[in-house]
Protein backbone atom coordinates (compact mmCIF):
# COMPACT_ATOMS: atom_id res chain seq x y z
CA UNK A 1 2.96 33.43 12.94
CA UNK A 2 4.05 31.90 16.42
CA UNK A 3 -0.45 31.81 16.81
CA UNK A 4 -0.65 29.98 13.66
CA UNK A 5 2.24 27.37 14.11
CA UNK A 6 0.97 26.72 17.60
CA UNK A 7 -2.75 26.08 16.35
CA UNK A 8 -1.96 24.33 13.77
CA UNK A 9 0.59 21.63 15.47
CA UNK A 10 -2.40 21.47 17.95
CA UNK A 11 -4.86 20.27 15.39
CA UNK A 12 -2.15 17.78 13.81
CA UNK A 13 -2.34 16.53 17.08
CA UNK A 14 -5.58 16.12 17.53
CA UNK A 15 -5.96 14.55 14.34
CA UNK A 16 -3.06 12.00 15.02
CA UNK A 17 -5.51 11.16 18.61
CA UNK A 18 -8.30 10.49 16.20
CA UNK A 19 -6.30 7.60 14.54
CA UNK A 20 -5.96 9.54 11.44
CA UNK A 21 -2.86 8.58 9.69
CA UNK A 22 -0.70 9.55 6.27
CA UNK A 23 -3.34 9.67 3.58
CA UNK A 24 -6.46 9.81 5.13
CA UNK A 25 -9.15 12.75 4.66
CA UNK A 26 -10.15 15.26 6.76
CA UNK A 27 -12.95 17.99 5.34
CA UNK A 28 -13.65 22.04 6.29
CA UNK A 29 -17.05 23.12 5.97
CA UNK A 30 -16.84 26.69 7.04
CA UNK A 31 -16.58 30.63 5.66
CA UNK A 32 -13.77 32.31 5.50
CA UNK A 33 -12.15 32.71 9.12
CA UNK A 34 -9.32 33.41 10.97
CA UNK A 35 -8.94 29.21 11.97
CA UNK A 36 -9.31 28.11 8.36
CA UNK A 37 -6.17 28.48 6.97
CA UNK A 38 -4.96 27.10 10.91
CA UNK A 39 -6.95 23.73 10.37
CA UNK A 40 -5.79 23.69 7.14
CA UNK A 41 -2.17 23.51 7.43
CA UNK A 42 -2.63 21.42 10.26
CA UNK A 43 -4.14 18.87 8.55
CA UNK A 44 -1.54 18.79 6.00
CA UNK A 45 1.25 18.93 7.76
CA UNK A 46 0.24 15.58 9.05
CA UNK A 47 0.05 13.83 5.45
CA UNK A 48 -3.48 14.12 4.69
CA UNK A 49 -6.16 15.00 2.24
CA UNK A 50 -7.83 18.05 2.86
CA UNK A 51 -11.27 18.69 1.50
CA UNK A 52 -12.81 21.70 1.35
CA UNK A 53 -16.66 22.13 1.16
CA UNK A 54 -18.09 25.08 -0.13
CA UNK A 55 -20.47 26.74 2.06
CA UNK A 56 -23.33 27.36 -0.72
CA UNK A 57 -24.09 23.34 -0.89
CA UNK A 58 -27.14 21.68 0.70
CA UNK A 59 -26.76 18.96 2.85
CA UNK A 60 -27.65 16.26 0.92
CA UNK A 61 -24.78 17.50 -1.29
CA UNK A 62 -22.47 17.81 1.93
CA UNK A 63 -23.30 14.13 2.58
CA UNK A 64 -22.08 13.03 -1.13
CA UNK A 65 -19.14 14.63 -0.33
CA UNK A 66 -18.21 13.57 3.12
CA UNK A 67 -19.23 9.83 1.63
CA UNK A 68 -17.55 9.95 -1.82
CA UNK A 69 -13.97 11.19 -0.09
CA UNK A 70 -14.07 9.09 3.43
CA UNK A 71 -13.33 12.13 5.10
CA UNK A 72 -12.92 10.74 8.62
CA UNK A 73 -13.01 14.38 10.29
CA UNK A 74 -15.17 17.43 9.40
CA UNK A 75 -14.83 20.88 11.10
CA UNK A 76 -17.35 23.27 10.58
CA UNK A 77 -18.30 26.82 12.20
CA UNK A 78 -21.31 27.68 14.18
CA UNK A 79 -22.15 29.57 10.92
CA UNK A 80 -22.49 26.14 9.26
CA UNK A 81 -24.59 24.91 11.87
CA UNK A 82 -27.74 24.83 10.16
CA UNK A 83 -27.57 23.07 7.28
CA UNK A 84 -24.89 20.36 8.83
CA UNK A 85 -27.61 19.60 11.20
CA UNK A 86 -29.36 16.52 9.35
CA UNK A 87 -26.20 15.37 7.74
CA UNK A 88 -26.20 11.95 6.95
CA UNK A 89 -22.60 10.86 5.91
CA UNK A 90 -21.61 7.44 7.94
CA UNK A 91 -17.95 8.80 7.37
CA UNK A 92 -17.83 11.00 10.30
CA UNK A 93 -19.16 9.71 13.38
CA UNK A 94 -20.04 11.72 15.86
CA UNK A 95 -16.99 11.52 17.65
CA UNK A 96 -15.30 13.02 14.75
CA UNK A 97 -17.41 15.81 14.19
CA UNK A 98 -16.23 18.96 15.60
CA UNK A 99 -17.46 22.54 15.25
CA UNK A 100 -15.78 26.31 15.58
CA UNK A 101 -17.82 28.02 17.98
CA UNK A 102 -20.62 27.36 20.78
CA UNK A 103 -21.45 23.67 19.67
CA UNK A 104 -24.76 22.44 18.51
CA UNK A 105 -25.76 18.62 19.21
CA UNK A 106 -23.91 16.35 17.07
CA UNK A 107 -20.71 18.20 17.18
CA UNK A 108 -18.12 18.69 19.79
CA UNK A 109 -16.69 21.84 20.66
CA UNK A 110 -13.63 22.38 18.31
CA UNK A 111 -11.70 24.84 20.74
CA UNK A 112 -12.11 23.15 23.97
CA UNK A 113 -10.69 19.74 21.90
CA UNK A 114 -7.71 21.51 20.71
CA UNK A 115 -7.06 23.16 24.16
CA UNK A 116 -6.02 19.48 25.28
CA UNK A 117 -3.44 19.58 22.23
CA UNK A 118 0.24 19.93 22.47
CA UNK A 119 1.52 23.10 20.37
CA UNK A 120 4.88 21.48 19.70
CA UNK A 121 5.26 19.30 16.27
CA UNK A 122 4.00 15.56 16.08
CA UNK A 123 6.81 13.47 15.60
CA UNK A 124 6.27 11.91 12.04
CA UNK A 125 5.17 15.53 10.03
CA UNK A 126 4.99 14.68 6.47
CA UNK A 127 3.33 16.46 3.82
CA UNK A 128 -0.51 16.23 3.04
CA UNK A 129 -2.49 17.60 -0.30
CA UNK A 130 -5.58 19.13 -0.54
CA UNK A 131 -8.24 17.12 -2.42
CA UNK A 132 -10.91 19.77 -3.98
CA UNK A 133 -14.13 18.59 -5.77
CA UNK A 134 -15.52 20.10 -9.10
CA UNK A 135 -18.05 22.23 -9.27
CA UNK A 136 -20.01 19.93 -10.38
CA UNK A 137 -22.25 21.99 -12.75
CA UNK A 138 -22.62 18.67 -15.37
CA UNK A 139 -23.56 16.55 -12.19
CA UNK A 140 -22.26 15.55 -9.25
CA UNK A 141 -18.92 16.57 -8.25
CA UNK A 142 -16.12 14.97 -8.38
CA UNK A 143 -12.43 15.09 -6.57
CA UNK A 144 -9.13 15.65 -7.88
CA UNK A 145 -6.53 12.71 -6.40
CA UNK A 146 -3.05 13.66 -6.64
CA UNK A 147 0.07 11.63 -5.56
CA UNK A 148 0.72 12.97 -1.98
CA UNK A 149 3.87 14.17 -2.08
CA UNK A 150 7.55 12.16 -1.25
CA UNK A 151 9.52 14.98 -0.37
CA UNK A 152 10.91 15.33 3.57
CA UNK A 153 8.33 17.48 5.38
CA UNK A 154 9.24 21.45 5.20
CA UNK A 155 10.35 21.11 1.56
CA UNK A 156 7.50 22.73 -0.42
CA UNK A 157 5.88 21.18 -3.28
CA UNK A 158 7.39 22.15 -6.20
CA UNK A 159 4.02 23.82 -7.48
CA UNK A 160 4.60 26.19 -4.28
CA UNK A 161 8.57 26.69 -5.14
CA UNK A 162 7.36 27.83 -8.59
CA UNK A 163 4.43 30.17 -7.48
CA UNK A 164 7.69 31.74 -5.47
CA UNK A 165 9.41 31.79 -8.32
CA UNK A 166 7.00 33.34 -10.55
CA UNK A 167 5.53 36.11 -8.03
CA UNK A 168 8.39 36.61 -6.38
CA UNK A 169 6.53 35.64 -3.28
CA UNK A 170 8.80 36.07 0.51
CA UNK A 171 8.69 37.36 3.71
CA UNK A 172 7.80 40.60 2.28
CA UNK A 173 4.80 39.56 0.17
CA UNK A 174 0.96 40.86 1.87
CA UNK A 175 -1.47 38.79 -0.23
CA UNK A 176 -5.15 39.38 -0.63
CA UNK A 177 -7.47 37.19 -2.95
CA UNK A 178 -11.30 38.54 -2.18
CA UNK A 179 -12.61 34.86 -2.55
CA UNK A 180 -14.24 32.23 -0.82
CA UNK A 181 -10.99 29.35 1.38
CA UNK A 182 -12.86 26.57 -0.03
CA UNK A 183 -12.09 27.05 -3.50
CA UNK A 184 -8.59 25.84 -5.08
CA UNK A 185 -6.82 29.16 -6.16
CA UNK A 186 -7.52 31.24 -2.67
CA UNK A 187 -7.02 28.36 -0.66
CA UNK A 188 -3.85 27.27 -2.13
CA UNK A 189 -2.80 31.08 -2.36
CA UNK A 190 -2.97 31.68 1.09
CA UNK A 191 -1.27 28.67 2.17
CA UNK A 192 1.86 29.14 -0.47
CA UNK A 193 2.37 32.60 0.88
CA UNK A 194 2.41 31.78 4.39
CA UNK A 195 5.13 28.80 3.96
CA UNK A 196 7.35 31.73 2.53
CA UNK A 197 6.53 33.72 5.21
CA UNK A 198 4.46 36.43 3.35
CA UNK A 199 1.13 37.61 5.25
CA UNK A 200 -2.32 37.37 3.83
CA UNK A 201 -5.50 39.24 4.47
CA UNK A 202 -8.72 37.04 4.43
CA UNK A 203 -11.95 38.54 4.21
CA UNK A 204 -15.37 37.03 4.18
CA UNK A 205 -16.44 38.56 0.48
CA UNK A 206 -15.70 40.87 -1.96
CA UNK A 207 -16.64 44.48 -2.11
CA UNK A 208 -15.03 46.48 -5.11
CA UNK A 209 -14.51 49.58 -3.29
CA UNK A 210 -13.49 47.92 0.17
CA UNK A 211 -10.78 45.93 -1.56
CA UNK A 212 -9.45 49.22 -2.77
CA UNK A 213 -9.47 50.79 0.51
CA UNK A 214 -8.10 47.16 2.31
CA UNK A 215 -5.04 47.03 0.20
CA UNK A 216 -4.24 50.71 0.90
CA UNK A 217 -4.57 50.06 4.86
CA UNK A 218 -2.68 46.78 4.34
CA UNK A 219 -0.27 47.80 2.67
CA UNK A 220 -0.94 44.69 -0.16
CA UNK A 221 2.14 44.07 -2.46
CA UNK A 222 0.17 40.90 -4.45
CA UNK A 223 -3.40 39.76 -5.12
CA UNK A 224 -5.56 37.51 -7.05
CA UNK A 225 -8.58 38.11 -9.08
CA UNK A 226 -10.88 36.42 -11.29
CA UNK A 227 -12.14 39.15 -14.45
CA UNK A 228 -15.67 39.30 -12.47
CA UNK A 229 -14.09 41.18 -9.78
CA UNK A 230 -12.23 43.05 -12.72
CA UNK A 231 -15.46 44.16 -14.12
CA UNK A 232 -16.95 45.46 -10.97
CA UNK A 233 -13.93 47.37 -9.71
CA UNK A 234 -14.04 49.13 -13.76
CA UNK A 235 -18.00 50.08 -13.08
CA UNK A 236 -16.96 52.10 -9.80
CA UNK A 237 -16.83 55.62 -10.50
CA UNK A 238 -13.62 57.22 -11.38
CA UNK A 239 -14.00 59.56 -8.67
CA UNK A 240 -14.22 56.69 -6.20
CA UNK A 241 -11.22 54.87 -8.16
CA UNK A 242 -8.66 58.04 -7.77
CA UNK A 243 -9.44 57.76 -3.69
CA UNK A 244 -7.16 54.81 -3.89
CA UNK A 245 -3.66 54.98 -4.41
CA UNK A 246 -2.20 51.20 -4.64
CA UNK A 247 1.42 52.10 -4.01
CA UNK A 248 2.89 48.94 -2.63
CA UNK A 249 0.61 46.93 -5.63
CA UNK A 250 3.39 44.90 -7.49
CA UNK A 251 1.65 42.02 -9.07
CA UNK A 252 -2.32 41.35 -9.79
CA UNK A 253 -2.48 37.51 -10.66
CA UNK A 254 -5.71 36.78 -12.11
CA UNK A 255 -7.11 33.05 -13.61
CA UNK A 256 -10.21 30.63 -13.25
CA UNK A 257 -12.05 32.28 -16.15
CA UNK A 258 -11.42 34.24 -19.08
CA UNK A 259 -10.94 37.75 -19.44
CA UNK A 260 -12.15 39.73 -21.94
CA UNK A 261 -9.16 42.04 -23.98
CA UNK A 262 -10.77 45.04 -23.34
CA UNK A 263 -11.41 44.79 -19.74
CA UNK A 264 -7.63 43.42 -19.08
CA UNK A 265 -6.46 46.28 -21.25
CA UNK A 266 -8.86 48.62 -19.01
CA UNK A 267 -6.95 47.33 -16.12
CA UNK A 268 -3.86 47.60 -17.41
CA UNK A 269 -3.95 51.29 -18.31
CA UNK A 270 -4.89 51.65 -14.57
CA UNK A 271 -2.99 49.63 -12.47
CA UNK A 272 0.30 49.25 -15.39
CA UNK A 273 1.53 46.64 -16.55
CA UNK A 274 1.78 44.60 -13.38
CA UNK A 275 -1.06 42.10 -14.11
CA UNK A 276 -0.22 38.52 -15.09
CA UNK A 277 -2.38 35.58 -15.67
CA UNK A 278 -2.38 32.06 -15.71
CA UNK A 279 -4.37 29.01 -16.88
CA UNK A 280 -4.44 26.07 -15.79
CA UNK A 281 -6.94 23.84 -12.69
CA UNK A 282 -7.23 21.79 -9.72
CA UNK A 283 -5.95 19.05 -11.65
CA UNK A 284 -2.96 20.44 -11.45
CA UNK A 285 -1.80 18.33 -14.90
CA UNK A 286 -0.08 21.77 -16.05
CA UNK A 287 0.66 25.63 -16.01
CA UNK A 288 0.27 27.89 -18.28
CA UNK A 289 1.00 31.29 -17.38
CA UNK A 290 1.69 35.33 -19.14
CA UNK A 291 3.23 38.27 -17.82
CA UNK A 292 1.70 41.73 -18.47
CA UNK A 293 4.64 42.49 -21.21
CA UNK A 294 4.10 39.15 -23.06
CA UNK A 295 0.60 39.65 -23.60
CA UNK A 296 0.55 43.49 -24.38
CA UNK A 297 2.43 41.57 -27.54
CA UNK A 298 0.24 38.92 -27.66
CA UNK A 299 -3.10 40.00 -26.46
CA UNK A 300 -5.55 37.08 -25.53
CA UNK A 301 -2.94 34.51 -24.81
CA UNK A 302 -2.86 32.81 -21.22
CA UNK A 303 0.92 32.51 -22.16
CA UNK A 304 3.39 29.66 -22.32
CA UNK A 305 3.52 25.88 -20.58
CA UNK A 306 5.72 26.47 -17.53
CA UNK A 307 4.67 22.95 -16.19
CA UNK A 308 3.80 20.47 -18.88
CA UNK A 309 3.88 20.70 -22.41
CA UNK A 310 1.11 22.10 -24.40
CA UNK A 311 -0.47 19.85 -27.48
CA UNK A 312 -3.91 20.48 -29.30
CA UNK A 313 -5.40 17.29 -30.60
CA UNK A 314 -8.32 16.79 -33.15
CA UNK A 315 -11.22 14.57 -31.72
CA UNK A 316 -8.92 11.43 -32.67
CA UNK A 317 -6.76 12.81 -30.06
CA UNK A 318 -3.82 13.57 -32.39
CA UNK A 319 -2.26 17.02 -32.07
CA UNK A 320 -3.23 19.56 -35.02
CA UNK A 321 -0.84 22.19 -36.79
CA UNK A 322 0.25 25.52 -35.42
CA UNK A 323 -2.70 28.22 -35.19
CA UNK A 324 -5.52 25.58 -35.65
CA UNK A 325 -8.45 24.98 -32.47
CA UNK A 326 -8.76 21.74 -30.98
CA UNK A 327 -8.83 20.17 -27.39
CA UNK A 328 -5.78 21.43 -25.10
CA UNK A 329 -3.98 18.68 -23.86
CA UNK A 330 -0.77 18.41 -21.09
CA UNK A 331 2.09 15.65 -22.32
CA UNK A 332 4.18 15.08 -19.48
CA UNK A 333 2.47 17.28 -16.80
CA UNK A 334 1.63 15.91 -13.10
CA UNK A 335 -0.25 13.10 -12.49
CA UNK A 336 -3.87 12.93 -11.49
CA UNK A 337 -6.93 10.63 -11.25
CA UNK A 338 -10.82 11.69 -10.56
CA UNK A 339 -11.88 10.26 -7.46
CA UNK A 340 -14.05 7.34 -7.46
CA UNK A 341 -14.63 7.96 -11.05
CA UNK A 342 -12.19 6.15 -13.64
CA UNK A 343 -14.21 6.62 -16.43
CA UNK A 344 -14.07 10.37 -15.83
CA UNK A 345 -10.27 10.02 -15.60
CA UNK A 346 -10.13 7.83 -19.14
CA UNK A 347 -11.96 10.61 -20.80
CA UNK A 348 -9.66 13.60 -19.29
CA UNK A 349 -6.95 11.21 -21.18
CA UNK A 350 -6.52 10.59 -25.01
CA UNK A 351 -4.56 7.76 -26.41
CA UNK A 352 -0.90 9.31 -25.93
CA UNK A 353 -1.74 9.53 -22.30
CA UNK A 354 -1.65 13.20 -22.65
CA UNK A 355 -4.47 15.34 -19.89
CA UNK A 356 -6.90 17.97 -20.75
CA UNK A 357 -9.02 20.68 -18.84
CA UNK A 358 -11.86 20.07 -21.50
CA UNK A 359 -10.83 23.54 -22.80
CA UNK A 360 -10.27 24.37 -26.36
CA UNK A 361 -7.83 26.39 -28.37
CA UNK A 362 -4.70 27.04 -30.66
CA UNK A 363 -1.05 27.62 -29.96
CA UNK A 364 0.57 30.28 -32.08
CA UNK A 365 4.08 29.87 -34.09
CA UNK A 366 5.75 30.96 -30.68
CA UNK A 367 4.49 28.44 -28.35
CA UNK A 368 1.20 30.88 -26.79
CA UNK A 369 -1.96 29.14 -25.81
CA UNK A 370 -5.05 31.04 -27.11
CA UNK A 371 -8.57 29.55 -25.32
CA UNK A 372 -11.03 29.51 -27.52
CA UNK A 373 -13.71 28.20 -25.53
CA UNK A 374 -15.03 25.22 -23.20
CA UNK A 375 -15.67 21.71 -25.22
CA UNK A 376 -19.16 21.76 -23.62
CA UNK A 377 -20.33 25.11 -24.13
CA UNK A 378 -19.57 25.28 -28.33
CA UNK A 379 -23.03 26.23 -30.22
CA UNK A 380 -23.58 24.18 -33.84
CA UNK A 381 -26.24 26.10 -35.40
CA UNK A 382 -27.08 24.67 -39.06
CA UNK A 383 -23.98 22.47 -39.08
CA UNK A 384 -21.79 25.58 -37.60
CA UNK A 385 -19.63 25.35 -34.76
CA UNK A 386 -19.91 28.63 -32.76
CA UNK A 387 -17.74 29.36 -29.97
CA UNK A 388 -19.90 31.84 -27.37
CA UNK A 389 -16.86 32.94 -25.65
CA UNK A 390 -15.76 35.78 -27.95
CA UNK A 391 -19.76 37.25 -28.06
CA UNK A 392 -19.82 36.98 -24.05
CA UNK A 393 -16.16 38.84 -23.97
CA UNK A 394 -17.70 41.24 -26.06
CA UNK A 395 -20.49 42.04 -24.46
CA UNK A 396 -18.86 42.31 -21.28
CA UNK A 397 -16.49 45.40 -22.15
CA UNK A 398 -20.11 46.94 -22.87
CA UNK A 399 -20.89 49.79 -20.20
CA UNK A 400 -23.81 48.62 -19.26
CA UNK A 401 -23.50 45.15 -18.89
CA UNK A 402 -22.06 43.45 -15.28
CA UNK A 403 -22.04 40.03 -16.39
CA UNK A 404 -23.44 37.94 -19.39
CA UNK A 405 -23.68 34.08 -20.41
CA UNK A 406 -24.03 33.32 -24.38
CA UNK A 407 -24.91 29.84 -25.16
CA UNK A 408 -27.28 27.37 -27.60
CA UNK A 409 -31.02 26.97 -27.05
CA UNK A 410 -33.42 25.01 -29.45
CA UNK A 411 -33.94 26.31 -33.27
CA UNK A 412 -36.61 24.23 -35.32
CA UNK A 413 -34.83 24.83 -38.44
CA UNK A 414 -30.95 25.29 -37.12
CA UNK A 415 -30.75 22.95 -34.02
CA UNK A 416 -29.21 25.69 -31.77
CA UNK A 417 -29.62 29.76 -32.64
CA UNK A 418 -27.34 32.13 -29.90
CA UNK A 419 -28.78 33.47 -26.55
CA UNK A 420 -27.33 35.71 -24.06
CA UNK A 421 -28.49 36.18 -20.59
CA UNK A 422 -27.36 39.89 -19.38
CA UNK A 423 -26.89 41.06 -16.20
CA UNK A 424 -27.17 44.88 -16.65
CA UNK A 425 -25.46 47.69 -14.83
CA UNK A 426 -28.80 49.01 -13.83
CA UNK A 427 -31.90 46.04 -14.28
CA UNK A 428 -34.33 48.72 -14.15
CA UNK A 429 -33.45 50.16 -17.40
CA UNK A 430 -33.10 47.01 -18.93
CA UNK A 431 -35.65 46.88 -21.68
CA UNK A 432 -35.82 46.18 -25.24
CA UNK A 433 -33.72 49.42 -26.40
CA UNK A 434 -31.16 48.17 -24.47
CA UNK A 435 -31.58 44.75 -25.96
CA UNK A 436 -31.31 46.77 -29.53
CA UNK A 437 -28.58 48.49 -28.39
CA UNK A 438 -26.88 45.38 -27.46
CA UNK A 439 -27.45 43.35 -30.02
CA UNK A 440 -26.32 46.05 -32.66
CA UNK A 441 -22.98 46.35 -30.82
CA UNK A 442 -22.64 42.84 -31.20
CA UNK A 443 -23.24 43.07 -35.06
CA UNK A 444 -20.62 45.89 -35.01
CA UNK A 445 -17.86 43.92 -34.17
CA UNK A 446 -19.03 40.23 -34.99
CA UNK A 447 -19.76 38.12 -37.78
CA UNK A 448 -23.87 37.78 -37.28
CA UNK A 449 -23.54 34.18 -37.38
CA UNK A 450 -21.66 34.35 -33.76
CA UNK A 451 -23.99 37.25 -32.18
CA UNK A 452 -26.99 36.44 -30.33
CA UNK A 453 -30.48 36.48 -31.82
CA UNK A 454 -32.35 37.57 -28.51
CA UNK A 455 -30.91 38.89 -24.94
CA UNK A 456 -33.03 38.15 -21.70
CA UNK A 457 -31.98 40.37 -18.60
CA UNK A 458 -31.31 38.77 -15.12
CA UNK A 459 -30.34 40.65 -11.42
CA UNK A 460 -27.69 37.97 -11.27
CA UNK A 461 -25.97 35.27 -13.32
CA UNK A 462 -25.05 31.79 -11.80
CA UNK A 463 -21.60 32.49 -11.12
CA UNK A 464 -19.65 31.20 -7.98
CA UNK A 465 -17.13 33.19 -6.41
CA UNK A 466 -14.54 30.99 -8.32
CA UNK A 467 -15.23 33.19 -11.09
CA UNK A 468 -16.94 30.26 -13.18
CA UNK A 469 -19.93 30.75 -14.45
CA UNK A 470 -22.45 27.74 -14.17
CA UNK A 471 -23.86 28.28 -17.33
CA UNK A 472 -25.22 24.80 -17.67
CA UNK A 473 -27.90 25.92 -15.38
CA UNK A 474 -29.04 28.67 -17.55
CA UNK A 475 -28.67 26.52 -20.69
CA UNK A 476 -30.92 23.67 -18.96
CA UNK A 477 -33.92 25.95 -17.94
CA UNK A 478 -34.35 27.04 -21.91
CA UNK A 479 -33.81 23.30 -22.78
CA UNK A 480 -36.10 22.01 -20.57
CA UNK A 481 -38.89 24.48 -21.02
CA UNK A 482 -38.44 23.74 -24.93
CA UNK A 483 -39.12 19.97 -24.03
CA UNK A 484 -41.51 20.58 -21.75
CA UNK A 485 -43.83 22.23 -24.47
CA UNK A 486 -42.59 19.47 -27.28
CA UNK A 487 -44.28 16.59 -24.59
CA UNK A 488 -47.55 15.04 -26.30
């Protein structure tokens, strides 16, 4: 702790020597490492805007970034060094361009600058906000702006007081969340444990079996999953499950996708009922969160508004009756504004002034949310809305099946017909019994009209380590092959 308060005053003041001031941007381009979280907290404890890249971009994507959020800093790591080598952004100058590690040309060497650094506190500490961009799987990304916050520096936000609250997070908390610093949930994770004085373990990627084994050695009271890493820790052998014991475990937290009621009912007949979930997203307009008792009673709910207050609206924007779908909005919830982009923010905003995620759904006679599916993913086949969510949930609590996508491709005579994408357990038994097999277990348990006509198999599905899956990229390779052969 004394390693990580002295780093990270140095790079506040090595920022403050760069002319940075309260507001400005600073970006991370780096994997996970031990001076992330450092540079991090340093950055905001000056009253900035942290960006963090993700490492999977090409340059010309880093540049869009580094241009679209006047980032007037960037750190990366020697493992970075590659692609940032023909960046383009005018934002940084060279000056400003610093990089963990042996430096390459066009950087400056990140611990010799911070060497220079005092390890006390600058004088006017105030607190910063991270500013995350989307994924940007519908084009190009774009950044959630959020008020900076007014509170004297050292008084948490109040979405860290209430992650406290909710985890019972303290001194006594070890943390692990087997994902990638530069998205929003592990980032923010890490850093709310370690202002309450909790330890976290960081590692560079997941392995089901190694996180089993790392939270035994560590000791890990909470963690954080997306139901990806669910699934693969279920397909382990149950020999290789029993090794692991788990005994400090007191609260799985899992969000940023959703989870299929079978595979969080696998889970909790494992690990008990210490699981809870949440929904919610880096727009941070509101919370929505269950704990493992709630939704044994109410099974497929992300649970209750804890921060905002939930409304489903028609595509007029006015809200709907109890236990009928429409858009999820936040009344009252934080506010928030897209980046460079206030047309983006207009839509994210219906006529009450109310936010929404884009997500759809229903709230029950009790007050729980029930997703139904993304607003851009739902299939109309012959005039039929289709939401693909329940056939991929279904699929997924299927033995064989790792991962799957369900989604619309062209039908002469319907518009859309269903397709799944599979990623199997084994892809070298993947063949058209197991597409029969499949498809008959869809048909099983699902009206035909939502089940998938045809299943191609894949090694791997688009899906980040956020837990999203990108499945706009699958849906636009059988698009554009279909308009490819419709050309004259």
């Amino acid at each position: 702790f004394a390693q990580y308060e002295a780093r990270s005053n140095q790079v506040a003041h090595l920022l403050r020597s760069l002319g940075l001031s309260r507001g400005d941007r600073v970006a991370i381009y780096m994997e996970n490492n031990a001076e992330y979280l450092m540079l991090a907290w340093g950055a905001l404890r000056t009253g900035l805007r942290v960006t963090a890249i993700a490492t999977h971009l090409a340059s010309d994507e880093i540049d869009y970034i580094l241009n679209d959020s006047g980032a007037r800093v960037l750190f990366i790591s020697e493992a970075m060094a590659a692609r940032a080598a023909d960046l383009k952004a005018k934002e940084t100058s060279d000056n400003c361009r610093f990089m963990l590690g042996p430096s390459k040309p066009g950087f400056l060497d990140l611990e010799e600058a911070l060497e220079k650094q005092s390890s006390i506190p600058v004088a006017d500490q105030s607190e910063g906000i991270e500013m995350l961009y989307s994924s940007g799987t519908t084009g190009r990304p774009k950044a959630v702006r959020k008020p900076l916050p007014e509170m004297p520096f050292g008084h948490p936000p109040p979405s860290y007081q209430s992650f406290a609250d909710i985890y019972g997070v303290d001194e006594n908390t070890t943390y692990f969340h087997p994902a990638p610093l530069y998205h929003a949930a592990p980032l923010l994770g890490h850093l709310r444990v370690i202002r309450f004085g909790g330890c976290c373990l960081v590692t560079q990627k997941f392995d089901a079996e190694r996180a089993l084994a790392l939270m035994d050695k560590h000791n890990v009271t909470h963690t954080q999953w997306v139901p990806t890493h669910f699934v693969r820790l279920l397909r382990l052998p149950p020999e290789v499950r029993k090794q692991y014991k788990g005994t400090h475990h007191r609260v799985a937290i899992h969000a940023a996708a959703p989870c299929p009621v079978e595979i969080k009912q696998q889970m909790l007949d494992w690990w008990g009922p210490i699981i809870f979930e949440y929904y919610g997203g880096s727009e941070g307009n509101g919370y929505v969160a269950i704990t493992a008792a709630e939704w044994l009673e109410k099974k497929g709910s992300v649970g209750r508004a804890k921060v905002g207050k939930l409304r489903v609206c028609d595509e007029q924007g006015d809200e709907v009756p109890v236990g009928v779908e429409g858009t999820v909005f936040f009344e009252d919830g934080p506010k928030f504004a897209y980046h460079n982009d206030p047309d983006k923010t207009a839509t994210a905003h219906n006529k009450h002034g109310w936010s929404t995620l884009g997500d759809v759904g229903y709230v029950d006679e009790d007050g729980y949310l029930f997703l139904t599916d993304r607003k851009a993913f739902v299939i109309v086949s012959g005039g039929v809305n289709i939401y693909p969510q329940e056939a991929e949930n279904l699929l997924s609590s299927h033995p064989e099946v790792i991962d799957v996508a369900v989604f619309g491709i062209p039908d002469p005579e319907f518009g859309e017909q269903v397709k799944a994408v599979v990623q199997p357990v084994q892809i070298d038994l993947a063949d058209s019994e197991m597409e029969t097999r499949l498809l008959d277990f869809c048909r099983e348990h699902l009206s035909h009209v939502k089940c998938p006509r045809s299943i191609d198999f894949r090694e791997d599905l688009p899906r980040q380590d956020n837990g999203k899956l990108y499945k706009r990229k699958l849906r636009d390779e059988y698009w554009s092959k279909h308009n490819e052969g419709n050309k004259p």
